[in-house]
C-alpha atoms as a PDB file:
ATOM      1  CA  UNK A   1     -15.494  -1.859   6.597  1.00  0.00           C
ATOM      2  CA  UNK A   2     -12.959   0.608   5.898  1.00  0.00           C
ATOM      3  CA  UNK A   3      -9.305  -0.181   6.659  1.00  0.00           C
ATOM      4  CA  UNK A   4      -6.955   2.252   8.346  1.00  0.00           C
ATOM      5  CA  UNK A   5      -5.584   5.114   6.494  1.00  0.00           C
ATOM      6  CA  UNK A   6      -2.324   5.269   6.980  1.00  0.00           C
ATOM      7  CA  UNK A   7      -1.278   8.563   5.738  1.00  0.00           C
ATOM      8  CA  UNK A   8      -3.854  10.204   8.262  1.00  0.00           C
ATOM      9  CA  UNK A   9      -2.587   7.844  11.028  1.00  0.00           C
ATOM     10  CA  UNK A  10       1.216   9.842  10.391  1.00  0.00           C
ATOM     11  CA  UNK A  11       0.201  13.144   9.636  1.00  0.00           C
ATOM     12  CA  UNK A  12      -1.772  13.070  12.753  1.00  0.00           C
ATOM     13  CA  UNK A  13       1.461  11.280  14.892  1.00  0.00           C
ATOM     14  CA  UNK A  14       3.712  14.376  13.776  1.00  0.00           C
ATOM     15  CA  UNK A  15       1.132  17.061  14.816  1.00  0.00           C
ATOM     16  CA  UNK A  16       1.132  15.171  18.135  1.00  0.00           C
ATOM     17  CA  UNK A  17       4.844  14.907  17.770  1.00  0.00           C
ATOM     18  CA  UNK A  18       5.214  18.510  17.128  1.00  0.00           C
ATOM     19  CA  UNK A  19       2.681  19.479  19.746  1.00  0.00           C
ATOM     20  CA  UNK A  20       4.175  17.598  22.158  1.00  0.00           C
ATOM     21  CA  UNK A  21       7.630  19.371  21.807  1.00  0.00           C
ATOM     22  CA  UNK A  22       5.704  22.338  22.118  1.00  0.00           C
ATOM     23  CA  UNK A  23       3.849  21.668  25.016  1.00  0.00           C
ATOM     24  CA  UNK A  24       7.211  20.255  26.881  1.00  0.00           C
ATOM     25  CA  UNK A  25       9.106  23.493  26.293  1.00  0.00           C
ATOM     26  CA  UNK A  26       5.998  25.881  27.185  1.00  0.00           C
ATOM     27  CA  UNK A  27       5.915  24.056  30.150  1.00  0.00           C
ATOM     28  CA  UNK A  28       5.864  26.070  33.709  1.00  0.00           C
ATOM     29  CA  UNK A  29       8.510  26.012  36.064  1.00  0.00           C
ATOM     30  CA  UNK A  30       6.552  24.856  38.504  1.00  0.00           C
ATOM     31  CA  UNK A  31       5.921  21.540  36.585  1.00  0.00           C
ATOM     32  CA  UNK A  32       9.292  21.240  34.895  1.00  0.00           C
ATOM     33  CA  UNK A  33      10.502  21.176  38.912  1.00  0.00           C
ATOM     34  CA  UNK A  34       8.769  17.893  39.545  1.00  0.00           C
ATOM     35  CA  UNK A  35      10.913  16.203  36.261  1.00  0.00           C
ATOM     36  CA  UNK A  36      13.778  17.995  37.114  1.00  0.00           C
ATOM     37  CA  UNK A  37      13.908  15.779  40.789  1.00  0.00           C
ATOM     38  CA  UNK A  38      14.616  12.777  38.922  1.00  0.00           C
ATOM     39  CA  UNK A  39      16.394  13.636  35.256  1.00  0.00           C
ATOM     40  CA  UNK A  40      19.631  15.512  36.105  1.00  0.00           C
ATOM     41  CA  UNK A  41      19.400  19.144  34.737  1.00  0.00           C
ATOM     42  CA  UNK A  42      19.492  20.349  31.488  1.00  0.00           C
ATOM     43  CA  UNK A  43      19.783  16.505  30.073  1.00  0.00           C
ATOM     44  CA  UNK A  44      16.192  14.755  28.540  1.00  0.00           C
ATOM     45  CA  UNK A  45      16.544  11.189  29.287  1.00  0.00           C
ATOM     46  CA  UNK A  46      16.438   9.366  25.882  1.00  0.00           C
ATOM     47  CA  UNK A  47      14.372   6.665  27.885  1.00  0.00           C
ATOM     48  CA  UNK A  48      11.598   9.345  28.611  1.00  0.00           C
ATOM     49  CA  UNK A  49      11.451  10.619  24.656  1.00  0.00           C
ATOM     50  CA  UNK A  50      11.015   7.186  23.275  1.00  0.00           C
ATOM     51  CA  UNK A  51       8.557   6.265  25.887  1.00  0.00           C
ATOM     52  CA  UNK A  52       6.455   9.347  25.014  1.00  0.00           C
ATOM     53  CA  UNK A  53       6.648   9.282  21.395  1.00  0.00           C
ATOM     54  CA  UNK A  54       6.029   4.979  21.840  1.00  0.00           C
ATOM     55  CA  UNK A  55       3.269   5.317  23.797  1.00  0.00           C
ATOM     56  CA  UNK A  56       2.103   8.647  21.582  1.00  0.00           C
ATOM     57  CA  UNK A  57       1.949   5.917  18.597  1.00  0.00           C
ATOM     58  CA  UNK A  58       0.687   3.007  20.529  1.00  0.00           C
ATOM     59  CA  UNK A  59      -2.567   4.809  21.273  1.00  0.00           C
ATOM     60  CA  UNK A  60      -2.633   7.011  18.030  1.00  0.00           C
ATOM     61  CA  UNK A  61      -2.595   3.086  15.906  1.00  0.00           C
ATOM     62  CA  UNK A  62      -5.184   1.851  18.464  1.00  0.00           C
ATOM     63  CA  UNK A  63      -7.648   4.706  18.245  1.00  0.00           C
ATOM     64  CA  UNK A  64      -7.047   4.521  14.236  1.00  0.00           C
ATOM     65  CA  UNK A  65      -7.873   0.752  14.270  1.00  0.00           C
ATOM     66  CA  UNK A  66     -11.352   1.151  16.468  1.00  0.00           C
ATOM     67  CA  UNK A  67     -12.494   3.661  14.073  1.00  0.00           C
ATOM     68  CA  UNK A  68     -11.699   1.509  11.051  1.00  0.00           C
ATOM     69  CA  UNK A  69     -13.881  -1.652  12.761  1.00  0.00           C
ATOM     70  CA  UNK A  70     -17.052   0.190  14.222  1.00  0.00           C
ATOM     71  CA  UNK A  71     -20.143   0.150  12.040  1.00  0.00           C
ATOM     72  CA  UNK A  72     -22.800   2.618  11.719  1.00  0.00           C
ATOM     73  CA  UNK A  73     -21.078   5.659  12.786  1.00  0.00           C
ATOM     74  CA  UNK A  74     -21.557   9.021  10.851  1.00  0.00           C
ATOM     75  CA  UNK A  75     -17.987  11.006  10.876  1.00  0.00           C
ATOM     76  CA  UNK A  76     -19.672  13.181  14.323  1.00  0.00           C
ATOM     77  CA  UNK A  77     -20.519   9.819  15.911  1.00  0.00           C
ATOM     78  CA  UNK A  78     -16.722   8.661  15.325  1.00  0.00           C
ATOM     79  CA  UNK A  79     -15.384  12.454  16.397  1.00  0.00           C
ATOM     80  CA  UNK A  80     -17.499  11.594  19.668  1.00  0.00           C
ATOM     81  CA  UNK A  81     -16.530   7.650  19.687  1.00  0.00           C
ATOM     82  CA  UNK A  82     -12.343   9.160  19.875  1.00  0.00           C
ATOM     83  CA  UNK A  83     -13.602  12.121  22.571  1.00  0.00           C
ATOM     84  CA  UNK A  84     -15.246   9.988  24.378  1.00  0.00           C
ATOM     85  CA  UNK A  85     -12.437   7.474  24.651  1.00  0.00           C
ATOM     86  CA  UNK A  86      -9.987  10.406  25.710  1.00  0.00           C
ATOM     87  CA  UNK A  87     -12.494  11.322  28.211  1.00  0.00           C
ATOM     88  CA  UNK A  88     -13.839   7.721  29.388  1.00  0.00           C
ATOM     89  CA  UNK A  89     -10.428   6.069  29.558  1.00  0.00           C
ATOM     90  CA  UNK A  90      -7.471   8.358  29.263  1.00  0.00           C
ATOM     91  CA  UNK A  91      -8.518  11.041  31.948  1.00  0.00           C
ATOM     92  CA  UNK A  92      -9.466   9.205  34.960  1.00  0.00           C
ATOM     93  CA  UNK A  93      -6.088   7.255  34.330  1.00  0.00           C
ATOM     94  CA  UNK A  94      -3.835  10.367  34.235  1.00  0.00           C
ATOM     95  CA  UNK A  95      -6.332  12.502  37.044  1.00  0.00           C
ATOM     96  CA  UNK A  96      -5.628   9.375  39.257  1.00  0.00           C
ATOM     97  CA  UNK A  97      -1.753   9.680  37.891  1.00  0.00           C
ATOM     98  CA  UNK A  98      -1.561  13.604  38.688  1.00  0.00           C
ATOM     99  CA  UNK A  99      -3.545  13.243  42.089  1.00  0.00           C
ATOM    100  CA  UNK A 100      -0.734  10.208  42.921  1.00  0.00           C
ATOM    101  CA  UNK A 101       1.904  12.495  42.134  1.00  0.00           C
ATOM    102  CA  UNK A 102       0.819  15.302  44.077  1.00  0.00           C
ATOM    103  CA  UNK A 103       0.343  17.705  41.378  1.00  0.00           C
ATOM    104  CA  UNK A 104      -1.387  21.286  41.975  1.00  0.00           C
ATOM    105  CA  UNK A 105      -4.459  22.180  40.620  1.00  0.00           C
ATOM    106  CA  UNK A 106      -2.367  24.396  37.468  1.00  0.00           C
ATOM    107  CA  UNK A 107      -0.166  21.396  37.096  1.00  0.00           C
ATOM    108  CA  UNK A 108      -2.993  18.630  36.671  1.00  0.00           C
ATOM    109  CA  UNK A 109      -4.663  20.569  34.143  1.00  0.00           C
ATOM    110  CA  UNK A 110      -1.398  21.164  32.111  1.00  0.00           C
ATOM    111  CA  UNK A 111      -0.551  17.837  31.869  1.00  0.00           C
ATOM    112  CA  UNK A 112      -3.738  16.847  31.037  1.00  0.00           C
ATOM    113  CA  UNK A 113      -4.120  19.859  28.387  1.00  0.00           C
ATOM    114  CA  UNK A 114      -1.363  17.759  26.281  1.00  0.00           C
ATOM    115  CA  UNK A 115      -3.770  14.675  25.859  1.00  0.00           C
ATOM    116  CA  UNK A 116      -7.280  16.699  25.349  1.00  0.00           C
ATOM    117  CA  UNK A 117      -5.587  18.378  22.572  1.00  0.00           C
ATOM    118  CA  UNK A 118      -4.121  15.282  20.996  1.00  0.00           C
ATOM    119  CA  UNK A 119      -7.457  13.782  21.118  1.00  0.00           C
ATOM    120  CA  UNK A 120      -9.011  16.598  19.503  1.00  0.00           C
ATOM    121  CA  UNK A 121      -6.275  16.345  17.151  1.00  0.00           C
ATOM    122  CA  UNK A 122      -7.190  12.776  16.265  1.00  0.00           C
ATOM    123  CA  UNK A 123     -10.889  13.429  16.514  1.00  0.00           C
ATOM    124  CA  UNK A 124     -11.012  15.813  13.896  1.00  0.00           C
ATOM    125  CA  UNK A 125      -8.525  14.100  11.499  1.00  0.00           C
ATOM    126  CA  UNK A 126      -9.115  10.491  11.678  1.00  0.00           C
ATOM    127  CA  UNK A 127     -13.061  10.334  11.347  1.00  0.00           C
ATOM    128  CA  UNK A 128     -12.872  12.731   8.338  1.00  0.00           C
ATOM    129  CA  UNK A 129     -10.125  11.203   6.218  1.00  0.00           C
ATOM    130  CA  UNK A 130     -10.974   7.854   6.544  1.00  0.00           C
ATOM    131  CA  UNK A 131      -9.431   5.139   3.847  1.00  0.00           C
ATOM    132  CA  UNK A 132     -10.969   4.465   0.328  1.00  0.00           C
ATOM    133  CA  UNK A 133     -12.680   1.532  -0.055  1.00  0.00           C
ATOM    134  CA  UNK A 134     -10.999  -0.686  -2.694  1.00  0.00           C
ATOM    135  CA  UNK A 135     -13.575  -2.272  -5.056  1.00  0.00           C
ATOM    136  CA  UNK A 136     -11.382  -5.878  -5.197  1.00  0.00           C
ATOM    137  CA  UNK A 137     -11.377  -8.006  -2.336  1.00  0.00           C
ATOM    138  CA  UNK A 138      -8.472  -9.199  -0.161  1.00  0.00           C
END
C-alpha cells in the first residue's frame, strides 16, 4: 500500500487555498448579500476563514488517506473513486445546505462550483502523484 504523499496533499491545499480566495472575491452580489446579513460589512470574520480553510484541510487529508488505503485501483479508477465522493457525499450535503438557505438557482450552483472544482483539483493531482514505495519496512 502506498502511504500518503505529503507534498501533493499541500500543493493541492494551496491551489484550493488560492482558488478559494478567488472564488470568494468573484463572487456575485447577489450571493455576497446573503453573508453580508450576518458579518458586518466590509469585515471577514476570522471565525469564517479558519473554518473554511479547516474544513478545506480536513477533507483534502481525508480524501488523501482513502486513496492511499484502497487496493486495486488504476490512477482513472482513483480520479473516479475522489469524483465520485464529491458527487456521492459532498453535493447532496451542500444542495440540501443551499435549498435550506433559500438560495436561487445562480446562487446554488456558485457555491457548489467552489467544491466541484476542488474535487477536480484533487482528482487530478492526488491519484497521479501518489507516494514512492520505500523498499524497507516500517
Amino acid at each position: 500500500m502506498y502511504k500518503v504523499n505529503k507534498r501533493a496533499v499541500v500543493l493541492v491545499f494551496i491551489l484550493q487555498i488560492i482558488l478559494g480566495g478567488v472564488w470568494y472575491v468573484s463572487a456575485p452580489s447577489s450571493f455576497l448579500d446573503r453573508l453580508t446579513r450576518t458579518i458586518e460589512p466590509n469585515q471577514l470574520d476570522i471565525g469564517l476563514i479558519f473554518a473554511f480553510v479547516a474544513s478545506s484541510f480536513v477533507y483534502l487529508m481525508f480524501t488523501a488517506w482513502l486513496l492511499s488505503r484502497v487496493k486495486g485501483f488504476s490512477g482513472a479508477g482513483r480520479f473516479f473513486l475522489v469524483i465520485g465522493l464529491w458527487l456521492f457525499v459532498v453535493l447532496p450535503n451542500s444542495a440540501f445546505l443551499c435549498f435550506y438557505l433559500g438560495f436561487g438557482i445562480s446562487d446554488m450552483l456558485y457555491f457548489l462550483s467552489y467544491g466541484a472544482v476542488n474535487s477536480a483539483i484533487a482528482a487530478i493531482i492526488l491519484p497521479l502523484w501518489r507516494s514512492s514505495r520505500s523498499i524497507f519496512k516500517d
